[in-house]
Protein backbone atom coordinates (compact mmCIF):
# COMPACT_ATOMS: atom_id res chain seq x y z
CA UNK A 1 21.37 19.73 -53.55
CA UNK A 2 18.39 19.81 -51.11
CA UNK A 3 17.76 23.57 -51.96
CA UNK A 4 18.46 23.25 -55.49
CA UNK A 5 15.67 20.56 -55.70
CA UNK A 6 13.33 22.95 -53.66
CA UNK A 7 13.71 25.51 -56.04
CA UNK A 8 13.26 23.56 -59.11
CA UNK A 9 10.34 21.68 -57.69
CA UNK A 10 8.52 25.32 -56.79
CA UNK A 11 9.13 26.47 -60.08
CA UNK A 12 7.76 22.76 -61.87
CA UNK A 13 4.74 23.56 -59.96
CA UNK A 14 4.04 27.45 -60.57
CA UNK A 15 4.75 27.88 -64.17
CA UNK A 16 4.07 28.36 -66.74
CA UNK A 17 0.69 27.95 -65.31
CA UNK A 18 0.34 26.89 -61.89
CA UNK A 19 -0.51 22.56 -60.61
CA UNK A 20 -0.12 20.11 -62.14
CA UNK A 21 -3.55 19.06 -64.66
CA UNK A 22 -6.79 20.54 -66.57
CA UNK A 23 -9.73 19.28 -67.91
CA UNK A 24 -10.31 18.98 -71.57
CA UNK A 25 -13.26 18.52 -73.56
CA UNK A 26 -13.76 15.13 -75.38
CA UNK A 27 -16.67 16.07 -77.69
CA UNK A 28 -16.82 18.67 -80.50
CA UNK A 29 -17.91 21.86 -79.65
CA UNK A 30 -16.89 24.61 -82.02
CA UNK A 31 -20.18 25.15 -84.00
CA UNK A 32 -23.56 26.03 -82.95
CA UNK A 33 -25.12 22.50 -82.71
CA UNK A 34 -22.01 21.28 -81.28
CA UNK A 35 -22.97 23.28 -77.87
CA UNK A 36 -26.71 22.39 -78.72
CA UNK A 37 -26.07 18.56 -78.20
CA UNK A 38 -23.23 18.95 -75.68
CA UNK A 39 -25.86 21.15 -73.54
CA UNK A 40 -29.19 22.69 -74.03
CA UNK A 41 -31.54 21.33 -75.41
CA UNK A 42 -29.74 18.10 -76.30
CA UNK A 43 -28.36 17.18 -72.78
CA UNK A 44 -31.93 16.31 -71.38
CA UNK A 45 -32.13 12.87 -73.76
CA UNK A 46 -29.12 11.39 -72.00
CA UNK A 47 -30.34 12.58 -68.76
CA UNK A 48 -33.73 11.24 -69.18
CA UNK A 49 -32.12 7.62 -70.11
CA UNK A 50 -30.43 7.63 -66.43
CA UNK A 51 -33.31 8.71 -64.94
CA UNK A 52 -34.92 5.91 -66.48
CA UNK A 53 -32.33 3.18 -65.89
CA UNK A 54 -29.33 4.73 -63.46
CA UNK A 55 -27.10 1.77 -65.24
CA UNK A 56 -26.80 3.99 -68.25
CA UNK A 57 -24.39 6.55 -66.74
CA UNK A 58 -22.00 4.29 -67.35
CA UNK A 59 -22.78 4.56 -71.04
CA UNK A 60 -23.48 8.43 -71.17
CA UNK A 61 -20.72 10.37 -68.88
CA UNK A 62 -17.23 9.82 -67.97
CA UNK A 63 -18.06 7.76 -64.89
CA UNK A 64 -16.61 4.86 -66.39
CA UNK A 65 -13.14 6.47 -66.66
CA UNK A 66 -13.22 9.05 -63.79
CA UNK A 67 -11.58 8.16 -60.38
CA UNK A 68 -11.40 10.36 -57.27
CA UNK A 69 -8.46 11.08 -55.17
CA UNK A 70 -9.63 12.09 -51.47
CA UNK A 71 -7.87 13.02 -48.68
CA UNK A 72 -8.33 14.90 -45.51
CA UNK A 73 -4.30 15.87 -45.47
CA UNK A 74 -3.72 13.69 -41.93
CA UNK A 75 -1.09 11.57 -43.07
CA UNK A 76 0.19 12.99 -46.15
CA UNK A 77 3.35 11.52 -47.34
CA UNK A 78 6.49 11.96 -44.61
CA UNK A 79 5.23 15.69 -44.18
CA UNK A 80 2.27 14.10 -41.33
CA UNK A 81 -1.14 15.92 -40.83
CA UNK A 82 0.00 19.05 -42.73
CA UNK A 83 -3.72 19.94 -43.61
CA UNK A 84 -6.27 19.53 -46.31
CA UNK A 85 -4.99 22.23 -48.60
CA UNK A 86 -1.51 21.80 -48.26
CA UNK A 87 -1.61 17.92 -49.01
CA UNK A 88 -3.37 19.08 -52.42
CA UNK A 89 -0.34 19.04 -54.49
CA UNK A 90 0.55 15.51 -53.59
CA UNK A 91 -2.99 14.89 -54.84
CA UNK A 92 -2.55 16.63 -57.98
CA UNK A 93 0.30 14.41 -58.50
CA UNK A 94 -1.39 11.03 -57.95
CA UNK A 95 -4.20 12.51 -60.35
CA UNK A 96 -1.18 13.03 -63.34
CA UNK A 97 -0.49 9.35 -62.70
CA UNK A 98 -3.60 7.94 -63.16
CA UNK A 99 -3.78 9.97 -66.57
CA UNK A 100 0.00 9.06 -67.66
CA UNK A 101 -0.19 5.04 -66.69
CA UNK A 102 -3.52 4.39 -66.96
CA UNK A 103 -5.22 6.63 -69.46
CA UNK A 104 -7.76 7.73 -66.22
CA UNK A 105 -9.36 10.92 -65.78
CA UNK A 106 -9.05 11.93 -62.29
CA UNK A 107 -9.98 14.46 -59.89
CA UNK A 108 -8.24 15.41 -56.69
CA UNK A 109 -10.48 16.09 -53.60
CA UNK A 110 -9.34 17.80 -50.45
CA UNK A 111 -11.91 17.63 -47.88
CA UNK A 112 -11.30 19.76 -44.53
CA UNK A 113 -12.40 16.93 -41.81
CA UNK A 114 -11.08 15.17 -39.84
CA UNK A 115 -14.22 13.35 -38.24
CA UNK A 116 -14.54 9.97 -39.80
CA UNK A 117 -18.28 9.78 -39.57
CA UNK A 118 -18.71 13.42 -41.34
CA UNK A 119 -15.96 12.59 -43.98
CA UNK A 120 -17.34 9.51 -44.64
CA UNK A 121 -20.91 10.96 -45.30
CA UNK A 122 -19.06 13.80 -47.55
CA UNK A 123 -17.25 11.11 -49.43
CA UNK A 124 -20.27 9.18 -50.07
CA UNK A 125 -21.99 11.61 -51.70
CA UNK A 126 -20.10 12.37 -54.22
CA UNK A 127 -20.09 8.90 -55.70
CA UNK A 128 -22.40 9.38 -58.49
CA UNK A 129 -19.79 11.22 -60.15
CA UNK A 130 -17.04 8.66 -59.89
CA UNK A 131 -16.02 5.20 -61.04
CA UNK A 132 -13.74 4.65 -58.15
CA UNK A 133 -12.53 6.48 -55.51
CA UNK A 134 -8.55 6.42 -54.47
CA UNK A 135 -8.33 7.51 -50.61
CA UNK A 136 -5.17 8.84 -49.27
CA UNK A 137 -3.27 10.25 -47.17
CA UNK A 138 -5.11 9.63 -43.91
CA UNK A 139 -3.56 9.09 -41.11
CA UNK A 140 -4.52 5.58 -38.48
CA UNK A 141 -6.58 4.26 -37.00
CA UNK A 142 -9.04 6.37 -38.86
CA UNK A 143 -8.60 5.13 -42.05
CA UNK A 144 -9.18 1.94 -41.21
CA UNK A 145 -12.82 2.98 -40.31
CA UNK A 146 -13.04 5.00 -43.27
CA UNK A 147 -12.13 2.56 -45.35
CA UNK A 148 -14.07 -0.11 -43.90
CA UNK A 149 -17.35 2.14 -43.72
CA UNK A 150 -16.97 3.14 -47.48
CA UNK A 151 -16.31 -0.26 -49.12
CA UNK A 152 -19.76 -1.29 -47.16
CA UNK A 153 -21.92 1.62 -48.18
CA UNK A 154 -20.59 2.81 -51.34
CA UNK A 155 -21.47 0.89 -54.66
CA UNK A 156 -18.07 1.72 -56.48
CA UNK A 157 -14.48 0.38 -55.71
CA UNK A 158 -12.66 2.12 -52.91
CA UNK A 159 -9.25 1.78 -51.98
CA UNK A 160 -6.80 3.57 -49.58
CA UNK A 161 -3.63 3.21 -51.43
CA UNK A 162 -1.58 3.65 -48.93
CA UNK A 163 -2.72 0.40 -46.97
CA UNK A 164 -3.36 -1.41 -49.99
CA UNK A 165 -0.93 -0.34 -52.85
CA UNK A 166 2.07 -0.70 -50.54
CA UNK A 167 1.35 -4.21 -49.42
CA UNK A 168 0.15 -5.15 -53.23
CA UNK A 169 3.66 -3.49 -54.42
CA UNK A 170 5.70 -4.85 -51.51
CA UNK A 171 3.67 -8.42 -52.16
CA UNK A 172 4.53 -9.00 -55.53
CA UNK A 173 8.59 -8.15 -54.20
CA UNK A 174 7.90 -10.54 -51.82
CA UNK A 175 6.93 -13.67 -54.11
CA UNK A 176 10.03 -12.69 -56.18
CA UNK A 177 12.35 -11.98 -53.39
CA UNK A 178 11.03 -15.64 -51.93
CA UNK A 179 11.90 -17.04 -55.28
CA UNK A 180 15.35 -15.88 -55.44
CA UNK A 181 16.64 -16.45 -52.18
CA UNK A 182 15.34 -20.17 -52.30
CA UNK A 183 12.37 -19.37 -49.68
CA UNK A 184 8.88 -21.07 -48.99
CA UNK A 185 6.61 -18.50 -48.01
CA UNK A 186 4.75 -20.81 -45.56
CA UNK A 187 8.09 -21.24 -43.68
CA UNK A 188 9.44 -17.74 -43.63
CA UNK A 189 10.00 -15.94 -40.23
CA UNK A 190 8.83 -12.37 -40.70
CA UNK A 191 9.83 -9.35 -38.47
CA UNK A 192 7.28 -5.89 -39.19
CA UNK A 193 8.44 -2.73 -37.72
CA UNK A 194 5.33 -0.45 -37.78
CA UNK A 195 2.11 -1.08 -37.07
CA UNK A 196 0.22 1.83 -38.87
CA UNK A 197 -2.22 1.22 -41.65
CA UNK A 198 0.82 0.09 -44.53
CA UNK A 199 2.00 -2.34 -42.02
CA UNK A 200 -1.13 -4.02 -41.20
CA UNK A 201 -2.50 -4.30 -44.54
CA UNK A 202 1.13 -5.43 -45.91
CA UNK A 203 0.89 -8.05 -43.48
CA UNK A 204 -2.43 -8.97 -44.14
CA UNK A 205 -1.78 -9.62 -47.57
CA UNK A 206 1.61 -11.52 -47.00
CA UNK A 207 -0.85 -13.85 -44.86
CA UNK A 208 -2.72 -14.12 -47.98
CA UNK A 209 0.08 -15.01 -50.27
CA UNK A 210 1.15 -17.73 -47.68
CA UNK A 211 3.09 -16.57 -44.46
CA UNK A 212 1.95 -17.91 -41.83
CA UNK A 213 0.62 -15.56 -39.09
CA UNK A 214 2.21 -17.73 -36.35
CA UNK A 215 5.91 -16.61 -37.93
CA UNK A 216 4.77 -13.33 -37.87
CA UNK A 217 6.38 -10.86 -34.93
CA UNK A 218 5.27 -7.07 -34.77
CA UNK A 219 6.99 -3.83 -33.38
CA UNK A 220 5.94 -0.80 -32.84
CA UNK A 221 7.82 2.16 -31.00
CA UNK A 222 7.10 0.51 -27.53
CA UNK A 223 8.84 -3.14 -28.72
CA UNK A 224 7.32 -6.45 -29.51
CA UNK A 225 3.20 -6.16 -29.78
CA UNK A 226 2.77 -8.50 -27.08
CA UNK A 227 -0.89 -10.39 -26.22
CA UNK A 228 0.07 -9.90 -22.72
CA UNK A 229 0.16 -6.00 -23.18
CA UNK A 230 -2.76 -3.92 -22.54
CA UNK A 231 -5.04 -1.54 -24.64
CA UNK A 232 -3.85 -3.15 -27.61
CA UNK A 233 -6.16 -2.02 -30.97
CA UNK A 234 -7.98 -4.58 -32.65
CA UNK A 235 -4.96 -4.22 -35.53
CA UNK A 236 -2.30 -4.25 -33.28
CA UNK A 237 -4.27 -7.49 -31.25
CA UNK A 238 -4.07 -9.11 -34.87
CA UNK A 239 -0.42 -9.49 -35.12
CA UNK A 240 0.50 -10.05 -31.01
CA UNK A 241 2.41 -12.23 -30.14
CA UNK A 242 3.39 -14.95 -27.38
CA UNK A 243 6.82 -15.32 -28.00
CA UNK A 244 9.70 -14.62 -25.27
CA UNK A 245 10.31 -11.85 -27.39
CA UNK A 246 10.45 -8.11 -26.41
CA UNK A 247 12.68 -5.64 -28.60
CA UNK A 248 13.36 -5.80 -32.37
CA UNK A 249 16.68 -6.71 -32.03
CA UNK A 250 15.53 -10.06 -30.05
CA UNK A 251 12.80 -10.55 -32.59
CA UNK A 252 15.50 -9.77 -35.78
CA UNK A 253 17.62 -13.25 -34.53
CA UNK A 254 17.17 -15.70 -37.37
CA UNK A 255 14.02 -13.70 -39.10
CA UNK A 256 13.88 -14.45 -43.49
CA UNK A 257 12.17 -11.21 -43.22
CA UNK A 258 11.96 -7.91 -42.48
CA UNK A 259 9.28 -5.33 -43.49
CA UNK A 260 9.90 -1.68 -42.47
CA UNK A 261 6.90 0.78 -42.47
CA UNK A 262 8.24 2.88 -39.33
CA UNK A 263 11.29 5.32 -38.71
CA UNK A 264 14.62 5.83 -40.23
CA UNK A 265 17.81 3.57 -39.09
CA UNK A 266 16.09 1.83 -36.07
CA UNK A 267 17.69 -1.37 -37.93
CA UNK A 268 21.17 -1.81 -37.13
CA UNK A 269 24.03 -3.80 -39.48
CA UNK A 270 24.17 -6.39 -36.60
CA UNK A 271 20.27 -6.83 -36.69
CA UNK A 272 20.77 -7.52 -40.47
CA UNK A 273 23.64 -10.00 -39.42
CA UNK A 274 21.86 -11.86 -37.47
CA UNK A 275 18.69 -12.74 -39.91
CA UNK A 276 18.87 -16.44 -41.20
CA UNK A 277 20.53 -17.12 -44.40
CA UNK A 278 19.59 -15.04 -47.39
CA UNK A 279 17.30 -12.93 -45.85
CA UNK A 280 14.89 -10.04 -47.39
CA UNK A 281 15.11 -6.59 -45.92
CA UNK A 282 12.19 -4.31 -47.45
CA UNK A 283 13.31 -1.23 -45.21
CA UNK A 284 10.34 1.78 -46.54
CA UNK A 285 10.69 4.12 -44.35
CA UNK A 286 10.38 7.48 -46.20
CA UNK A 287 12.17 9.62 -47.36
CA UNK A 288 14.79 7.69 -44.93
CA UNK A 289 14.47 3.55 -44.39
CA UNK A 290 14.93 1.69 -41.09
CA UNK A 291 19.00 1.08 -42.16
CA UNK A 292 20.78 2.83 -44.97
CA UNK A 293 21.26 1.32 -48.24
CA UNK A 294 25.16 1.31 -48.24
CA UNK A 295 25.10 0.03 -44.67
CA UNK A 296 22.80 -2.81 -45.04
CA UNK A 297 24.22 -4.20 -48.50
CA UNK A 298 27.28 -3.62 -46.97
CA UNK A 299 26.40 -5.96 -43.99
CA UNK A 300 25.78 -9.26 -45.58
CA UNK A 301 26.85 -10.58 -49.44
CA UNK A 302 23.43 -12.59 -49.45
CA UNK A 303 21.01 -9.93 -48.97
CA UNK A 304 18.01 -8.81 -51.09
CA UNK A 305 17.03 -4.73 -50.44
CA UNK A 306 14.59 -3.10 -51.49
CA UNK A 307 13.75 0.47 -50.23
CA UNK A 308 10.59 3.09 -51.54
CA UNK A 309 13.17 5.34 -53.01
CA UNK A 310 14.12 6.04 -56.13
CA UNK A 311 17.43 6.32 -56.27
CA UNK A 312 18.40 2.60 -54.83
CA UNK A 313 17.29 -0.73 -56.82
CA UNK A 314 14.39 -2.44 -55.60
CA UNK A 315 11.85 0.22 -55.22
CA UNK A 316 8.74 -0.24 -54.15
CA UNK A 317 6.29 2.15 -55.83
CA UNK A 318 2.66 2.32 -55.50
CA UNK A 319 2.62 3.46 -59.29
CA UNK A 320 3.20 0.07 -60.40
CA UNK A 321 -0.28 -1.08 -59.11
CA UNK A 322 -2.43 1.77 -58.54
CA UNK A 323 -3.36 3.19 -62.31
CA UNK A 324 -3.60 -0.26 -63.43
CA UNK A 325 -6.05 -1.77 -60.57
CA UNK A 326 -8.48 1.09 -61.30
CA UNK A 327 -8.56 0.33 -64.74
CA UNK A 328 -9.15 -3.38 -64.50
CA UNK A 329 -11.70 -2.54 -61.65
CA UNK A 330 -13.52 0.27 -64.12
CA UNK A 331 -13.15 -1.58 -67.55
CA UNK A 332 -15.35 -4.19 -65.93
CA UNK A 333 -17.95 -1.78 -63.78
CA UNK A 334 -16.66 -3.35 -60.77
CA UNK A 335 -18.68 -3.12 -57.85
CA UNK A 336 -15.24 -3.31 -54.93
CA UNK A 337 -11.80 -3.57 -54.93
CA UNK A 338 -11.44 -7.36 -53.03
CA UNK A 339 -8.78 -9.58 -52.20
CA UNK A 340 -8.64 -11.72 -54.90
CA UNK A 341 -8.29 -8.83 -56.92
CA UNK A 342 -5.12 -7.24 -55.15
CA UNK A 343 -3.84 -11.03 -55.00
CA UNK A 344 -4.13 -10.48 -58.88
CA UNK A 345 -2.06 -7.42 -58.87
CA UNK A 346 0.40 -9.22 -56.88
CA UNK A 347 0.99 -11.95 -58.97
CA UNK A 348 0.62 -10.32 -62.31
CA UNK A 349 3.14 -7.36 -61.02
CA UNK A 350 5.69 -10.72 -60.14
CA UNK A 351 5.02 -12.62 -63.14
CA UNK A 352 6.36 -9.78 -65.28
CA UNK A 353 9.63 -8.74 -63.38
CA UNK A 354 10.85 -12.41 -64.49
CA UNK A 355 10.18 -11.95 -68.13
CA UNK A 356 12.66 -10.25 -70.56
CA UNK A 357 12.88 -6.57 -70.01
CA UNK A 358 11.62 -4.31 -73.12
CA UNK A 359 14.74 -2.76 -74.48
CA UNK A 360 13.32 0.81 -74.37
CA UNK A 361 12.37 0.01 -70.46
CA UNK A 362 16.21 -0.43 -70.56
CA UNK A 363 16.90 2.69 -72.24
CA UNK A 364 14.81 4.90 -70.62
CA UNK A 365 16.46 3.72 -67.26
CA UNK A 366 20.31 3.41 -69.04
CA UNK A 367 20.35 -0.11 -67.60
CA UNK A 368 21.22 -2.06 -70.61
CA UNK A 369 21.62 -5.40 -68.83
CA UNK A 370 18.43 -5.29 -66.35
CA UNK A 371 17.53 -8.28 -65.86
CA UNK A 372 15.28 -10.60 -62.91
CA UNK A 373 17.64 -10.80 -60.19
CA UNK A 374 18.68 -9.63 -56.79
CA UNK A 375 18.20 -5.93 -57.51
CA UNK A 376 15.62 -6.32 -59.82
CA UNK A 377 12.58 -7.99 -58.22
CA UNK A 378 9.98 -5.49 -59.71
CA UNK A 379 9.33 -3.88 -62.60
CA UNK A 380 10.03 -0.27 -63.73
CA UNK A 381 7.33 2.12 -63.70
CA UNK A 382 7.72 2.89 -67.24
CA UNK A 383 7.92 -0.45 -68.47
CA UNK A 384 4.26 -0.66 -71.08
CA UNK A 385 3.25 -4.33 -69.73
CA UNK A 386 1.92 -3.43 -66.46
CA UNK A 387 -1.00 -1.63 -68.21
CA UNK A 388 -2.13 -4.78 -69.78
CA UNK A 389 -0.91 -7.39 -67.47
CA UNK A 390 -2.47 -5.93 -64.19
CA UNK A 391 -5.39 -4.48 -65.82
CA UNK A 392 -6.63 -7.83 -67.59
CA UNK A 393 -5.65 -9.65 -64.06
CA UNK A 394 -7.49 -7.41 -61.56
CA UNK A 395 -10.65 -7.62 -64.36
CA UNK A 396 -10.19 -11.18 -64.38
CA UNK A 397 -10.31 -11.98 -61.04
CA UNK A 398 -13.54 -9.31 -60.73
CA UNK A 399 -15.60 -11.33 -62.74
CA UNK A 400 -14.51 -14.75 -60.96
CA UNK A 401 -14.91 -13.05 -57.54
CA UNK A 402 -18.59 -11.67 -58.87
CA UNK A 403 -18.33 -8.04 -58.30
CA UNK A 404 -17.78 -7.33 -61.91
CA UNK A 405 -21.26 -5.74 -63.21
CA UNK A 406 -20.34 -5.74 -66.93
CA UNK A 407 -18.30 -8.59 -67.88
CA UNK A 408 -15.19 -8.60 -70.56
CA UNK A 409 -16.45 -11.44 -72.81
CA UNK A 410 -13.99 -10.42 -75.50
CA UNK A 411 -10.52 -10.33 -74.16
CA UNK A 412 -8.89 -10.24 -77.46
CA UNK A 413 -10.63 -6.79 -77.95
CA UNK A 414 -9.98 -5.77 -74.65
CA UNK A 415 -6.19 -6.37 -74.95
CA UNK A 416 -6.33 -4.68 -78.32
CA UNK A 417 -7.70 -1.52 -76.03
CA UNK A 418 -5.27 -1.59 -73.54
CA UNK A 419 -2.47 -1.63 -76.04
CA UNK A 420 -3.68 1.03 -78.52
CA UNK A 421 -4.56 3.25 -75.00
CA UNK A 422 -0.67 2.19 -73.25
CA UNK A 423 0.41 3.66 -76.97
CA UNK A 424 -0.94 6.84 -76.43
CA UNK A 425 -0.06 6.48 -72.83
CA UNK A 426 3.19 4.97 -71.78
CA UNK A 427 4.56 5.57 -75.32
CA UNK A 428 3.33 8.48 -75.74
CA UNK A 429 3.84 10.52 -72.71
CA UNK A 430 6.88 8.66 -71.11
CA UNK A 431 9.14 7.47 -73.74
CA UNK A 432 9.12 9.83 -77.04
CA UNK A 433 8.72 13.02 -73.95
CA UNK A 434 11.04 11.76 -72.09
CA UNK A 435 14.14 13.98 -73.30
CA UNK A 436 11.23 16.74 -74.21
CA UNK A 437 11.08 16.52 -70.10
CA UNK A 438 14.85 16.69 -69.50
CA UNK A 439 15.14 19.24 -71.49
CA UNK A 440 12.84 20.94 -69.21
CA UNK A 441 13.93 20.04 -66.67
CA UNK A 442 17.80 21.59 -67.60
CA UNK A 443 16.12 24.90 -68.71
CA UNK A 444 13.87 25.15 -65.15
CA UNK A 445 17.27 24.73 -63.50
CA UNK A 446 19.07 27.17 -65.89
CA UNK A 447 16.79 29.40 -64.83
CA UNK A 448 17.21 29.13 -61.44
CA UNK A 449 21.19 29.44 -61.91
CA UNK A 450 21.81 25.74 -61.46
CA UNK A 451 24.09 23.89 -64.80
């Protein structure tokens, strides 16, 4: 299996022509005075009207719909710091799903440094050609920095997606999970193995949606993060605790929760046995979480799983907040990406997984009978409400949070928008292509000699 799907993922990606997107024009440009407006002499009006006021960009280029993905290839996804150039394809990738979810034009950026001071200069200037820039793939503590130095100096939302859209994705599980298994969130004991930037920034939100840091216990690959331990970071420090506690097997006894952003099967079936009553395990290790699927489900009747592949129910899967948090964030010039904002996403993502599933969502999955339950506590990425639901959230909660520089005052119109562009997006691409792709997909692997 594992070389058959090396093979047919090579080939995906080399032909017929090689990656994975291309830019298109969106203007005419097949006559004479088509190329005389689109550049010389007709392009200096619109660039005089910048000059004049820099506001009108917005109105005159693709800023407004044109998000960068950056990385430095430190921390690209299970491979580690495999290099600038050699991350690119995962970039490519995240570009295709801004385009397919979200309708965004996107860019993918490899930059070959590893200083944060120098990459942080490089990213910021390239902002006047973007509405937002996506960071990813780079590795802690750095990004932290990174991230930190960018949202200050930089006048366009920034996000690092893997800190962020993890603990937005993983949040929104969370408030369902809670809901399910009869929790309070203000009373739930919470166990995090990991303490790299997805950990911290998961935890950080679950603070936000109403854990209490107290109930919190971290591990790393020393044990309990302990305040009586020294050279601690100032994330690490954060989360330390006081507690007579010292391995995760100790700290597992009677947790609600566990959150798993480390190594694979560092969680045992006892450690799952002895969690309180119907407790939560979101084990994301990847490819590989902290305890196998068929081990841990098979360890307790009462458990809620959820994993960050696709292959198990419950995934957790940055797509479903990503696209849509950039779109909100553009549609409404936002100046940052800020908490209330990802609280948005959370909530929104929640509120739809316990609404009635589209029936195509069903079909394109072959789950006729998914429904809000134990191993469904998100939505599918393919399901067409997340486009409107999260977008018209995360722009909501802009403009009450005041970083929103061109306020929605129609939201009939702006619904309309998102539902005529999820048409030509979700609809379009993922549902009447879907067997267009299989098909594909059989005759890449009939090539290749597979049935």
């Amino acid at each position: 299996m594992e070389k058959m799907l090396k093979k047919m993922a090579l080939a995906y990606h080399k032909d017929p022509r090689p990656g994975k997107t291309e830019v298109i024009p969106t203007k005419p440009y097949n006559s004479p005075a088509d190329l005389a407006l689109a550049y010389s002499p007709g392009v200096a009006y619109p660039c005089l009207e910048i000059k004049e006021d820099e506001h009108q960009v917005w109105d005159y280029t693709n800023k407004g719909n044109l998000v960068a993905v950056i990385s430095n290839g430190t921390a690209v996804l299970g491979l580690g710091d495999i290099g600038a150039q050699a991350g690119k394809p995962v970039m490519e990738g995240k570009a295709l799903l801004f385009k397919i979810f979200a309708g965004l034009d996107c860019f993918d950026i490899e930059i070959n440094e590893k200083d944060p001071d120098k990459f942080v200069e490089i990213v910021k200037a390239l902002t006047p050609t973007f509405g937002g820039i996506n960071l990813e793939d780079i590795k802690a503590p750095e990004c932290f920095e990174i991230e930190r130095r960018l949202k200050e100096e930089c006048d366009i939302p920034v996000m690092h997606d893997d800190q962020h859209g993890t603990a937005i994705i993983s949040g929104a599980a969370l408030l369902n999970a809670a809901e399910l298994q009869g929790k309070k969130l203000d009373e739930i004991k919470m166990v995090v193995n990991g303490a790299g930037a997805a950990a911290v920034s998961c935890t950080r939100l679950y603070v936000a949606l109403g854990i209490k840091r107290e109930n919190v216990v971290m591990c790393d690959s020393k044990g309990v993060i302990r305040t009586d331990r020294e050279g601690l970071s100032s994330q690490k420090a954060e989360f330390a605790t006081d507690r007579d506690l010292h391995t995760l097997a100790e700290a597992m006894v009677g947790a609600d929760l566990f959150l798993g952003l480390s190594v694979k099967d560092v969680v045992t079936a006892d450690m799952v046995r002895s969690m309180a009553p119907n407790p939560i395990v979101f084990a994301l290790a990847n490819p590989d979480p902290e305890i196998a699927y068929d081990v841990a489900v098979a360890s307790r009747p009462d458990l809620i799983f959820a994993t960050g592949r696709s292959d198990y129910p419950n995934q957790i899967n940055n797509v479903l907040g990503f696209p849509y948090i950039f779109r909100g964030a553009l549609d409404c010039r936002a100046s940052a990406i800020n908490e209330e904002m990802k609280l948005a996403a959370a909530h929104a993502i929640a509120a739809i997984t316990r609404e009635p599933v589209p029936e195509k969502v069903k079909e394109a999955y072959d789950k006729p009978d998914l429904a809000f339950g134990k191993d469904y506590i998100l939505p599918k990425p393919m399901d067409p409400r997340l486009l409107q639901t999260v977008s018209t959230a995360v722009a909501r909660a802009a403009m009450a949070s005041g970083v929103s520089r061109k306020p929605i005052t129609d939201w009939d119109a702006y619904n309309e928008h998102l539902h005529h562009l999820g048409s030509q997006c979700s609809d379009g691409v993922c549902y009447s292509q879907l067997l267009t792709s299989r098909e594909t997909l059989k005759k890449i692997a009939a090539k290749l000699g597979y049935k």
